[in-house]
Protein backbone atom coordinates (compact mmCIF):
# COMPACT_ATOMS: atom_id res chain seq x y z
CA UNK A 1 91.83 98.90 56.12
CA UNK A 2 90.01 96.06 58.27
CA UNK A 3 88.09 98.02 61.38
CA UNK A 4 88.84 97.12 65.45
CA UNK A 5 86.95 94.52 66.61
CA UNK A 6 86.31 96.04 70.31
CA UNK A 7 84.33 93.54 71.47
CA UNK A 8 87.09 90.68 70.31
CA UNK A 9 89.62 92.88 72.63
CA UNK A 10 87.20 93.71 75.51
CA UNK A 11 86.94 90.21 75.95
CA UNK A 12 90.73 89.57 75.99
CA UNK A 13 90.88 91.89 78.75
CA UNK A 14 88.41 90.39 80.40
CA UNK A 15 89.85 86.74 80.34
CA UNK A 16 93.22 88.18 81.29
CA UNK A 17 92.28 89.73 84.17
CA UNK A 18 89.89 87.08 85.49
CA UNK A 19 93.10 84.75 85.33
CA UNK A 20 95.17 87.51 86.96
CA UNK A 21 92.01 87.34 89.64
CA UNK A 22 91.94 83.76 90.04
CA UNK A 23 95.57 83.03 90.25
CA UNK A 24 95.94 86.17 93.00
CA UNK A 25 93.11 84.18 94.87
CA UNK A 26 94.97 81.11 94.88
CA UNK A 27 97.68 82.66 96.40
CA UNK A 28 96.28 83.99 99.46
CA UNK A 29 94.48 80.53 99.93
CA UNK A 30 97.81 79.13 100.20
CA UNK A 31 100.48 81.15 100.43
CA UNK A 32 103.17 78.37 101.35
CA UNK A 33 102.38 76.49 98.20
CA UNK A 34 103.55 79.13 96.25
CA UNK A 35 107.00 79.68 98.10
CA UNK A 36 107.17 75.78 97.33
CA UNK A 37 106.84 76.84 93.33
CA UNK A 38 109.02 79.27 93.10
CA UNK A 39 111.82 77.24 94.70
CA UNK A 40 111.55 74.55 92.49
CA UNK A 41 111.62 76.57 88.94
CA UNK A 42 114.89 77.68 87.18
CA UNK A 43 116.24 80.61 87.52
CA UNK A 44 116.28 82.59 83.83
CA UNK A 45 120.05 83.03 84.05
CA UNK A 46 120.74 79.16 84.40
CA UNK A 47 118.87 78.04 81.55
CA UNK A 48 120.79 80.71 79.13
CA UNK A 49 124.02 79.62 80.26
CA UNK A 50 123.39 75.91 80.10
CA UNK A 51 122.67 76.32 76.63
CA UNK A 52 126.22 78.57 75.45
């Protein structure tokens, strides 16, 4: 059985939540940017029934 590499998933962590970080600072720089975003995506539902 192959052993954990820790340091391989401390790292993933790491990157993860320096994105999370990042893309939470971005937000506050400009909050209505993000309203602007949100508005303009797809809702989940729409796309599943466009496709039956």
């Amino acid at each position: 059985m192959a052993k954990p590499n820790y340091a391989f998933a401390k790292r993933q962590r790491d990157l993860a939540k320096k994105q999370k970080k990042e893309e939470k600072r971005l937000r506050k720089a400009d909050p209505s940017s993000e309203e602007q975003a949100e508005s303009t995506e797809p809702s989940e539902d729409t796309t599943e029934n466009s496709l039956d």
